[in-house]
N, C-alpha and C. Protein backbone atom coordinates (compact mmCIF):
# COMPACT_ATOMS: atom_id res chain seq x y z
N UNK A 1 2.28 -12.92 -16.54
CA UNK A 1 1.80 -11.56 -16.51
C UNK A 1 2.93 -10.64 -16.04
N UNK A 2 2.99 -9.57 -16.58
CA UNK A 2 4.33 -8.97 -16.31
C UNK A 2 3.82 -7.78 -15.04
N UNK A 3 5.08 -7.43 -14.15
CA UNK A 3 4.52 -7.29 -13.25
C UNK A 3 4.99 -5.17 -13.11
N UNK A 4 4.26 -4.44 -12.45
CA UNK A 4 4.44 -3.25 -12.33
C UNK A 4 4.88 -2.74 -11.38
N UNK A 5 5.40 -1.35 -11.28
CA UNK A 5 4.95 -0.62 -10.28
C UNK A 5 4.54 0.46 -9.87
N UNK A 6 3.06 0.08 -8.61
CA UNK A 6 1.94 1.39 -9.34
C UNK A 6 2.24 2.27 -7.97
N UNK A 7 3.23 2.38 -7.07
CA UNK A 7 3.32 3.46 -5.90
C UNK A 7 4.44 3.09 -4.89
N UNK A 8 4.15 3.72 -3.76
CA UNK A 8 5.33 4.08 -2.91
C UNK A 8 4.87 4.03 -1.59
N UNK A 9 5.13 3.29 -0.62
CA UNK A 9 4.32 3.38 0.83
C UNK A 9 5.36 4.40 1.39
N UNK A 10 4.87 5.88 1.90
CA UNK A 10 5.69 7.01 2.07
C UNK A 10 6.06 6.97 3.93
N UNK A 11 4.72 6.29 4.70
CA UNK A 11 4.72 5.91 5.92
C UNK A 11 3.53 5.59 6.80
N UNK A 12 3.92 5.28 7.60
CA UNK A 12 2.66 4.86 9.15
C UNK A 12 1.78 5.45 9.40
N UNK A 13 0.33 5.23 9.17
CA UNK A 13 -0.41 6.22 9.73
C UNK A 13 -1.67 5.70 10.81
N UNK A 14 -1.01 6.64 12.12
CA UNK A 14 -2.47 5.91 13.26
C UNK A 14 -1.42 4.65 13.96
N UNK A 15 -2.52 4.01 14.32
CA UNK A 15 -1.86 3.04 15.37
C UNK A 15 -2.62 1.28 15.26
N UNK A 16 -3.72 1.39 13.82
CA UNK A 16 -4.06 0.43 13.41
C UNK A 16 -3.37 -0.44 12.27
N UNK A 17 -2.52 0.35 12.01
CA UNK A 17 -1.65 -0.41 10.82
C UNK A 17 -1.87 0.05 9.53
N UNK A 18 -2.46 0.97 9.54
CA UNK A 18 -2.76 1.70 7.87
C UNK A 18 -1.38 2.59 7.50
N UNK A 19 -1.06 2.77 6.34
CA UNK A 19 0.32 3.18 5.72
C UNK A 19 -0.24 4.41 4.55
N UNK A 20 0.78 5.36 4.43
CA UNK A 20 0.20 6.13 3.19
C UNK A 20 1.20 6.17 2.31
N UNK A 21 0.33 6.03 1.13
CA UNK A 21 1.19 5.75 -0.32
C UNK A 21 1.09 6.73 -0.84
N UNK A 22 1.76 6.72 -1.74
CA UNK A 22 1.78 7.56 -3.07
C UNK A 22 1.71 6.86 -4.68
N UNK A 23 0.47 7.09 -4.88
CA UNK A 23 0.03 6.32 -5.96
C UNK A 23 0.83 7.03 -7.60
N UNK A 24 1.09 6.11 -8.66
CA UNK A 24 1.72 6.59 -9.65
C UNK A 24 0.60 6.55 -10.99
N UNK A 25 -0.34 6.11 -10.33
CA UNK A 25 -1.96 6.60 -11.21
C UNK A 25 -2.39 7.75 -10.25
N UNK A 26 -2.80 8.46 -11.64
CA UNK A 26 -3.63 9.84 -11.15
C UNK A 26 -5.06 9.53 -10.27
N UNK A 27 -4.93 8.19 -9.88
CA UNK A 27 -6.30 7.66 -9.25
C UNK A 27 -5.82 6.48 -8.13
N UNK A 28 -5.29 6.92 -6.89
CA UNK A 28 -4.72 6.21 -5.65
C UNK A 28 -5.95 4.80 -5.42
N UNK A 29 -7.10 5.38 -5.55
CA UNK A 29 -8.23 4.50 -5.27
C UNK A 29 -8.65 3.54 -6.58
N UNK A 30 -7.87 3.39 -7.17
CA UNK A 30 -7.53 2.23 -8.28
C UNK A 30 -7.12 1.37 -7.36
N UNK A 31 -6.51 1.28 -6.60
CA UNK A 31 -5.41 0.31 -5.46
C UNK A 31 -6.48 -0.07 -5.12
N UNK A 32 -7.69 0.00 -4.63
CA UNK A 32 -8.88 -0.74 -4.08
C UNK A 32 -9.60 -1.90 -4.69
N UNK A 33 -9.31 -1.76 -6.28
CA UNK A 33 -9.79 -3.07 -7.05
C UNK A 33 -8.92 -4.10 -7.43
N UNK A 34 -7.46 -3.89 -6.86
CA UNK A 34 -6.25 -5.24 -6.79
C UNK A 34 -6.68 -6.17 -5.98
N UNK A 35 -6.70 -7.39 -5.83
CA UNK A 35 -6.89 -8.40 -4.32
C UNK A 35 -5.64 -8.40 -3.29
N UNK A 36 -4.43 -8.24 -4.16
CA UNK A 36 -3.60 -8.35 -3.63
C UNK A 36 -1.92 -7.21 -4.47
N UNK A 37 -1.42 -6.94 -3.70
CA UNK A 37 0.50 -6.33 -4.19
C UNK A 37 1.13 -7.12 -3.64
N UNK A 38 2.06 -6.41 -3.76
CA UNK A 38 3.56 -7.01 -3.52
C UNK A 38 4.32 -6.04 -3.08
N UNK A 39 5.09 -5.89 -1.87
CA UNK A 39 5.69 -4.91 -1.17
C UNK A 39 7.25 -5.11 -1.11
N UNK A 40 8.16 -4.24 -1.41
CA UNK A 40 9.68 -4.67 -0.99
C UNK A 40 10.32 -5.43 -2.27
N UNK A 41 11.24 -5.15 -1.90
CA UNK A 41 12.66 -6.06 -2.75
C UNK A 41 12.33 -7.80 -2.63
N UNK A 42 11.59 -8.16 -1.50
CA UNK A 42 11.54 -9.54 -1.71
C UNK A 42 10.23 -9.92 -1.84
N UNK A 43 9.56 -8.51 -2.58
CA UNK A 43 7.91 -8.89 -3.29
C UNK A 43 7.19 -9.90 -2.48
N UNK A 44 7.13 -9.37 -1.33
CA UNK A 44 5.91 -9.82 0.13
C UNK A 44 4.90 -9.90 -0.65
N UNK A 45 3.98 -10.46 -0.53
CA UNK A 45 2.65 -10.89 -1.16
C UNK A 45 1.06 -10.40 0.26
N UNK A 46 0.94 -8.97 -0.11
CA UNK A 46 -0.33 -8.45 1.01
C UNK A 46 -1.72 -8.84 0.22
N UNK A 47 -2.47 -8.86 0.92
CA UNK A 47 -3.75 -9.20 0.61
C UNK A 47 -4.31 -7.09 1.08
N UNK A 48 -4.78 -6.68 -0.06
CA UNK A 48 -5.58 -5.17 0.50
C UNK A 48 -6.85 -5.24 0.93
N UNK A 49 -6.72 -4.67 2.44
CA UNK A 49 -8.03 -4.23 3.30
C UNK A 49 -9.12 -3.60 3.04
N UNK A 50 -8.42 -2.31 2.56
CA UNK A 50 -9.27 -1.04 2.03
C UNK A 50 -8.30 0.24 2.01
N UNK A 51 -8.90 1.20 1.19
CA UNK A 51 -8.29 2.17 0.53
C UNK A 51 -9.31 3.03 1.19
N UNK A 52 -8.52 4.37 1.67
CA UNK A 52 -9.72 5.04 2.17
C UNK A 52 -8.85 6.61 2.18
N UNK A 53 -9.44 7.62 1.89
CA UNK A 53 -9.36 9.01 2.03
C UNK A 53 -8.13 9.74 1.03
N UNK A 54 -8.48 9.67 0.08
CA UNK A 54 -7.54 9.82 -1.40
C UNK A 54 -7.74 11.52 -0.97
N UNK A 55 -5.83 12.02 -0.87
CA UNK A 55 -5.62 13.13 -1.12
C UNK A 55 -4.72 13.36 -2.37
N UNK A 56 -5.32 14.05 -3.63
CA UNK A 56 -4.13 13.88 -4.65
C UNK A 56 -4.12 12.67 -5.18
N UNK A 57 -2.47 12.69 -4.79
CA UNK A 57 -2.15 11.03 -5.27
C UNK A 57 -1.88 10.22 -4.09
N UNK A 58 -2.21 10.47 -3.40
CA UNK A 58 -1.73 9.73 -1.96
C UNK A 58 -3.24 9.25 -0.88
N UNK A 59 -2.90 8.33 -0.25
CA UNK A 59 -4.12 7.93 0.36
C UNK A 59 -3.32 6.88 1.07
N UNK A 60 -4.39 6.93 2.24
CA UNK A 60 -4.16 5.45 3.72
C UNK A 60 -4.76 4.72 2.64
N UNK A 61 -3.74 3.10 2.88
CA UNK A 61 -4.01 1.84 2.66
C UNK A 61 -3.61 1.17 3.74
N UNK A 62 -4.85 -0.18 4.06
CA UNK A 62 -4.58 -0.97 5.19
C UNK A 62 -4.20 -2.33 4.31
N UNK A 63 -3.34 -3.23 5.21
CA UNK A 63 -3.13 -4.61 4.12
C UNK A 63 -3.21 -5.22 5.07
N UNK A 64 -4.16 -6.88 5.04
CA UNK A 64 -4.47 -7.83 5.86
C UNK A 64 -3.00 -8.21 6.39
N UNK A 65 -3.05 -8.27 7.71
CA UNK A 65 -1.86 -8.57 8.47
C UNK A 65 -0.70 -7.64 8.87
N UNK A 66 -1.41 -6.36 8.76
CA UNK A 66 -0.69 -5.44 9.12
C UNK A 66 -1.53 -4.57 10.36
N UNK A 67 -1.71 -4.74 11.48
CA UNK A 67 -2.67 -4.59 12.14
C UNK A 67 -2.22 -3.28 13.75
N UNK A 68 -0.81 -3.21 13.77
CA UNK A 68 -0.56 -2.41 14.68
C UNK A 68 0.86 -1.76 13.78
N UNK A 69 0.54 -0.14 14.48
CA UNK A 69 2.09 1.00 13.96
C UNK A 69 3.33 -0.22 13.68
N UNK A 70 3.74 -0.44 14.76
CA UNK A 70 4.67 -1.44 14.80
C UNK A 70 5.04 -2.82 13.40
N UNK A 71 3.69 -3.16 13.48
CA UNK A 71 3.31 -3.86 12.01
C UNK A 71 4.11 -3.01 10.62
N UNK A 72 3.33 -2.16 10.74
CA UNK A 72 3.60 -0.49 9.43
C UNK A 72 4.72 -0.24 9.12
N UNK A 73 5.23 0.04 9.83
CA UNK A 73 7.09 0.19 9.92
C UNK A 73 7.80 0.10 8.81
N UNK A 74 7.40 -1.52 9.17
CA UNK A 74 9.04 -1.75 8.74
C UNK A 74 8.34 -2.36 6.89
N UNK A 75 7.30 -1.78 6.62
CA UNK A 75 6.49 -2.02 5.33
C UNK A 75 6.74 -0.76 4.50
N UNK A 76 6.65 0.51 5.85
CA UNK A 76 7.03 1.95 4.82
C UNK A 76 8.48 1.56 4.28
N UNK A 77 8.15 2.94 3.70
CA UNK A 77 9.49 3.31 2.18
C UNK A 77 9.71 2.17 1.23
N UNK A 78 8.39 1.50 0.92
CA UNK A 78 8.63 0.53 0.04
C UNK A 78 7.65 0.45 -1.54
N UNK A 79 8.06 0.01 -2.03
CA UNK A 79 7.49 0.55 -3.38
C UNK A 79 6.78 -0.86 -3.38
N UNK A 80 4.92 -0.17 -4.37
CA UNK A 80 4.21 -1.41 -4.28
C UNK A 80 4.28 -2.13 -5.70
N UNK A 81 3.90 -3.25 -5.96
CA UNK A 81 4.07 -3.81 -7.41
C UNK A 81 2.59 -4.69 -7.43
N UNK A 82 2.38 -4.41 -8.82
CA UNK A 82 1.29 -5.54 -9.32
C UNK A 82 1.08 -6.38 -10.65
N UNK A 83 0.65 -7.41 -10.45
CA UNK A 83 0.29 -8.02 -11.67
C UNK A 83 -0.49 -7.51 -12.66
C-alpha cells in the first residue's frame, strides 16, 4: 500500500500530551478514522487516541503513548504519514 502524507504536527498543546496539526484534507477529523500514522523521518508507528476540536484545517490530536507536554515535544514539527 503506498504510503502518504496527510499533515503536519505544528506543536504541544496542554500538558496531557495532545499536539496540533495541520491537516492537508479540507477535513482534519478524517485523522479520527486511521487506527494508526506514522510520525518523523524514521516513520514512528502511533496508535490515534482521538481527534478533537477541528479549527479550519488544524485540530488537537492525542496518540497512545504520548501522555505528558514533555512526551509532545519532541513529536512536534513532524509531518504525519499514512497507509
Amino acid at each position: 500500500m503506498k504510503e502518504i502524507e496527510i499533515g503536519k504536527i505544528v506543536t504541544a498543546v496542554g500538558i496531557k500530551g495532545e499536539v496540533k496539526f495541520y491537516s492537508f484534507s479540507d477535513d482534519p477529523m478524517k485523522l479520527a478514522e486511521l487506527e494508526y500514522i506514522y510520525i518523523g523521518k524514521n516513520k514512528t508507528k502511533y496508535d490515534v487516541e482521538k481527534v478533537r476540536s477541528p479549527k479550519g484545517n488544524t485540530a488537537a490530536l492525542k496518540l497512545n503513548g504520548v501522555d505528558t507536554r514533555n512526551d509532545a515535544e519532541p513529536v512536534s514539527y513532524n509531518h504525519l504519514r499514512a497507509h
